[in-house]
Each structure stands twice: as C-alpha cells, then as structure tokens.
Protein backbone atom coordinates (compact mmCIF):
# COMPACT_ATOMS: atom_id res chain seq x y z
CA UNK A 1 -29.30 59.40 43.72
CA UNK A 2 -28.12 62.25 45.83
CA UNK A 3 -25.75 61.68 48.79
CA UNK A 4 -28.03 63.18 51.05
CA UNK A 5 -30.73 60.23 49.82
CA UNK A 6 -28.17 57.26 50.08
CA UNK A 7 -27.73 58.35 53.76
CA UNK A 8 -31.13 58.59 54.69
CA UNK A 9 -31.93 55.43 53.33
CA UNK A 10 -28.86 53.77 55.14
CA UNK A 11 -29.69 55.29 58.46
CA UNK A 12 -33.13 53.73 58.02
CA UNK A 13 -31.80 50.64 56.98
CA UNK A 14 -29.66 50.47 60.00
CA UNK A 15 -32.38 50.99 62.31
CA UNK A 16 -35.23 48.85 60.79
CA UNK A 17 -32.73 45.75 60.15
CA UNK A 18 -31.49 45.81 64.19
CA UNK A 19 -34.00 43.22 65.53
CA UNK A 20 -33.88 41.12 62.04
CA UNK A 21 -30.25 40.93 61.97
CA UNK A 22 -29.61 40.23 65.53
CA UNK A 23 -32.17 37.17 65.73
CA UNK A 24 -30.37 36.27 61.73
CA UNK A 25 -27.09 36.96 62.86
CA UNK A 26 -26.95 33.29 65.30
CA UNK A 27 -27.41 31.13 62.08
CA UNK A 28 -24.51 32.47 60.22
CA UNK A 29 -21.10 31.44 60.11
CA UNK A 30 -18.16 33.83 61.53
CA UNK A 31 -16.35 33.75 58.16
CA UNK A 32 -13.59 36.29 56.53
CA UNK A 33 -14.96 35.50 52.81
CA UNK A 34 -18.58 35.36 51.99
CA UNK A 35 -19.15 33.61 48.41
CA UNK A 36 -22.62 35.32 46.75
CA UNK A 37 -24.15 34.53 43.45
CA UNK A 38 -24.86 38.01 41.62
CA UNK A 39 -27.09 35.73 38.79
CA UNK A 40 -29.37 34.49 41.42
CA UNK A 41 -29.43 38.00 43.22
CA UNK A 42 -30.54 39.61 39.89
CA UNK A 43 -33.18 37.16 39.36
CA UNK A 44 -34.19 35.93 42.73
CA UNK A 45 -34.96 38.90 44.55
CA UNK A 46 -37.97 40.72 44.30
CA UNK A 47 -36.45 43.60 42.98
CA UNK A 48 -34.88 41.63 40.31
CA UNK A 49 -38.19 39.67 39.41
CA UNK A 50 -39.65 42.85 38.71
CA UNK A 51 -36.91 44.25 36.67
CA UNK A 52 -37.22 41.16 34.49
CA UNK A 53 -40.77 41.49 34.42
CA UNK A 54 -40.70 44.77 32.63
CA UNK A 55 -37.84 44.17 30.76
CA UNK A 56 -39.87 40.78 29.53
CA UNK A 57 -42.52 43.44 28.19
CA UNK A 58 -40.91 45.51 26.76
CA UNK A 59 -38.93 42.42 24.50
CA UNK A 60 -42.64 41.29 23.68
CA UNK A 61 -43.57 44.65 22.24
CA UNK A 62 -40.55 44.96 20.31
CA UNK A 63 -41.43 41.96 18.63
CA UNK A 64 -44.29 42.91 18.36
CA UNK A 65 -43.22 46.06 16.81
CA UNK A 66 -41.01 44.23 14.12
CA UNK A 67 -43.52 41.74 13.79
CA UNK A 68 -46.07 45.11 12.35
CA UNK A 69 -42.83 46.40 10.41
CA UNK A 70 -42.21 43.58 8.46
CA UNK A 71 -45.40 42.76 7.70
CA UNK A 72 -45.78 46.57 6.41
CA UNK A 73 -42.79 46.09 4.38
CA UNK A 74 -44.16 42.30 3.03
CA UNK A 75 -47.01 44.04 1.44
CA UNK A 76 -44.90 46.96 0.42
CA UNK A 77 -42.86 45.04 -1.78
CA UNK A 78 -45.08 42.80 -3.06
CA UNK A 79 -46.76 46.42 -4.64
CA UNK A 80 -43.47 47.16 -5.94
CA UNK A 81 -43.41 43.70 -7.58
CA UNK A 82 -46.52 43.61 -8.74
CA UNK A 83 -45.58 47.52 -10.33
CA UNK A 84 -42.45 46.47 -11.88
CA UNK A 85 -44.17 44.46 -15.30
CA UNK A 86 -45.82 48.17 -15.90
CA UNK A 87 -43.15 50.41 -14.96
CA UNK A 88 -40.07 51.73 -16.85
CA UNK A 89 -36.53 50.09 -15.37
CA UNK A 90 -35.33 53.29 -14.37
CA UNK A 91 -38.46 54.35 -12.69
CA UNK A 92 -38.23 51.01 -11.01
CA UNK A 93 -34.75 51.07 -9.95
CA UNK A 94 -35.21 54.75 -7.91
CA UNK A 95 -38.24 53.12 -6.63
CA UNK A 96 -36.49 49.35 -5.40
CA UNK A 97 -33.05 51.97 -4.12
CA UNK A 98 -35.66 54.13 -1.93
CA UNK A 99 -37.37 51.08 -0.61
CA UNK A 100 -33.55 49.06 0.36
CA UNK A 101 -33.04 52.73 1.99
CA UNK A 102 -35.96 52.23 3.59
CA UNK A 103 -36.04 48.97 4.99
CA UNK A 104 -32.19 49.78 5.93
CA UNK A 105 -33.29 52.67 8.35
CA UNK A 106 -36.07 50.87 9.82
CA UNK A 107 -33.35 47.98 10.49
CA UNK A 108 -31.13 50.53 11.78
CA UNK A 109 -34.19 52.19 14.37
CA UNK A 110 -35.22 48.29 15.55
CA UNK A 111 -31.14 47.44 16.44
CA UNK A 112 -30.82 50.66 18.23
CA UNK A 113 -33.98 50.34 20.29
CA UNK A 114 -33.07 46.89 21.13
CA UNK A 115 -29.01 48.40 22.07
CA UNK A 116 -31.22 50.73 24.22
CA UNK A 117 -32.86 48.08 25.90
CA UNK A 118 -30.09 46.03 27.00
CA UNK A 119 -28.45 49.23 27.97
CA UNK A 120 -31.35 49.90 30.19
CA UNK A 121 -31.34 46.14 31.21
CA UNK A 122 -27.31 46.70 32.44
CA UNK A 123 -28.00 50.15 34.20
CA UNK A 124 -31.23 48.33 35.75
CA UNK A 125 -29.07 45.68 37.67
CA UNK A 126 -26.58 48.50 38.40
CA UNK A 127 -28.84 49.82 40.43
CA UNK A 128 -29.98 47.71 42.18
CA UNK A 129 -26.55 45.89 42.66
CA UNK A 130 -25.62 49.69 44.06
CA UNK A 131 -29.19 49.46 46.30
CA UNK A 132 -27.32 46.05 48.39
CA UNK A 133 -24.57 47.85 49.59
CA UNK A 134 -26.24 48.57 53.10
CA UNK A 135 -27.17 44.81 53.02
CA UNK A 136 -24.11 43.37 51.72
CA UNK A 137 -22.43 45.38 54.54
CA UNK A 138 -24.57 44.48 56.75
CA UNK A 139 -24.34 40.78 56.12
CA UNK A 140 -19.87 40.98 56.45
CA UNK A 141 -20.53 42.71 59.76
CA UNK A 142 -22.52 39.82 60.87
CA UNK A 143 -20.17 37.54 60.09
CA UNK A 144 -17.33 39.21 60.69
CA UNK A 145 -16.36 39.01 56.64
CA UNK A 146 -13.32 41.11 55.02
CA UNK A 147 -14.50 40.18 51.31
CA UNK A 148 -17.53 39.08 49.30
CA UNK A 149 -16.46 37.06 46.24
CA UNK A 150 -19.16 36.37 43.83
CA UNK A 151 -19.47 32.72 43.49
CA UNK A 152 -18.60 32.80 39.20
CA UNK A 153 -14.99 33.78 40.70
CA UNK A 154 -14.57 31.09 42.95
CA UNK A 155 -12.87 27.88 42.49
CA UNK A 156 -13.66 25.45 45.71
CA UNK A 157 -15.55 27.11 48.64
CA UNK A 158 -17.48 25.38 51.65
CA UNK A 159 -21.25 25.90 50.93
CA UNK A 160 -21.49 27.15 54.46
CA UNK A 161 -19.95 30.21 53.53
CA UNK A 162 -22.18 31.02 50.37
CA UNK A 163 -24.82 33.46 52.06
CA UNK A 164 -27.20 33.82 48.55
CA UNK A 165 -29.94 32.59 49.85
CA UNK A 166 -29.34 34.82 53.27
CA UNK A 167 -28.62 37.58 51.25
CA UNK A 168 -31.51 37.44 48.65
CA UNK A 169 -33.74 37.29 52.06
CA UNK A 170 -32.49 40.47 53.22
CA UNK A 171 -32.46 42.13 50.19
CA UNK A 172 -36.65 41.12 49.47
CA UNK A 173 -36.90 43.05 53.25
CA UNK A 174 -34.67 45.68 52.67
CA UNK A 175 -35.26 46.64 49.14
CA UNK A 176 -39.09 44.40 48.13
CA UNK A 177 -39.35 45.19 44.77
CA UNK A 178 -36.75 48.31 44.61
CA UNK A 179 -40.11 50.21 42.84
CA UNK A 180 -40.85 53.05 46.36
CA UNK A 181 -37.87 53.51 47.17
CA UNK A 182 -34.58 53.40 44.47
CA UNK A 183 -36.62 53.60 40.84
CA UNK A 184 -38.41 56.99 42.42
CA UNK A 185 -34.87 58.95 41.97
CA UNK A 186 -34.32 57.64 38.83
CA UNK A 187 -37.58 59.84 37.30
C-alpha cells in the first residue's frame, strides 16, 4: 500500500468516525492500558470472517485436489501390480523407482501449496491487523490509553478495560469486510 493511500484512507477515517466516536466515546473507560483479543479480532470482524471464508475454500479444494491425486495414484499402482506377474524384475524395478519418484514430487507440490496457503493465511491477518491502526488509535485517544496489550499477554486485568468487543465494532464500520478498500492494493 503506498503512503500516499494509507493517508487518504486515514484522513477519511478521521472524518467519517467524528460523530460515531464522539456519541461511543461516553461509554468507555478513561484508561492508560487497553487489553484487546487479536484471536477474536481475526475471526470476529467482518473482515476476518471473510478472510476465513476464502481461506475455508481454498482448504476444501486442496483436499479435494489430493483427494483426485491419490485416487490417480490408487489405480496407478494397482496397474503396476497387476504388471509385475508378466514383467521382467528389472523392467519392474525402473518402473516401481519412477512411480516412488513420482508420488514423491506430487507429495512435495501438495506440502508446498499447502506452506503457500498458510503463508497467505499469515500475510492475510497482517493486513488487516496493519488496516486497525487508524481504529486502534482511534480507540487509545478515546480513552486516553498509552498501550494496547493483547489480552494472550495479560495476566489479571479488569474486564472494563478489555475494549474487543468495542473494537471489533469499529473495525466492521471502518474496515466491513476489508474487500473495497485494503485487498484492492494488494492486486
């Protein structure tokens, strides 16, 4: 995302969240720590929902993927065993070697597809973790916050001070599902 973007979208941030944020800002507490759970921000928001969503199909067609493989490979083999009785050992040996290889690289493909999955899955939540800054700033403002500890971190802290559920609310306004505004620079 280009500087130029990331201030644009703060500036309109700032001025569409000035009549939400002043009517929000009376139920909050004036607090110098702010406890938020990141899990529930991930998967709670609307933005996050979605990101699971897709992330959800593309798992199923994976499987679904290995699911075709292996059954290709099932019937594959049971050629090659059904060959063996009228084949020389040799012949059968270069044959079983080129079919391990085989079933090897296709292992090899399936792992890395799913490595690049979960790498997408970290830079996804990333992002949009990097998308709440104007909220999450927003939100210590309001309260008058120095730090925002997520909650994982935290020992003992008065519930009145974990704004999740505040946060998650601003975020779904700020960001809805993250899919006009952030995932656009991203193609």
């Amino acid at each position: 995302m280009t500087t130029f973007r990331i201030l644009i979208i703060w500036i309109v941030f700032l001025v569409t969240t000035v009549g939400y944020v002043s009517a929000q800002t009376a139920n909050l507490p004036s607090t110098s720590v702010i406890i938020i759970d990141k899990q529930r921000v991930l998967s709670e928001t609307l933005y996050g929902q979605r990101l699971m969503a897709e992330m959800r199909l593309m798992e199923q067609l994976q499987i679904a993927d290995n699911k075709r493989l292996l059954q290709e490979l099932e019937l594959e083999e049971a050629r090659l065993t059904e060959q063996r009785s009228s084949m020389d050992a040799d012949e059968f040996r270069v044959l079983a070697v080129n079919f391990d290889e085989k079933v090897q690289f296709i292992s090899n493909q399936q792992q890395a597809k799913n490595q690049t999955r979960m790498e997408q899955r970290r830079k996804d939540q990333m992002t949009l973790m990097a998308a709440t800054g104007p909220v999450f700033e927003t939100l210590m403002r309001d309260t008058g916050a120095d730090v925002i500890i997520e909650q994982r971190y935290a020992f003992i802290w008065n519930d009145a001070i974990n704004l999740t559920d505040e946060a998650i609310e601003r975020i779904d306004a700020f960001l809805g599902d993250g899919k006009t505004s952030f995932e656009a620079d991203k193609e």
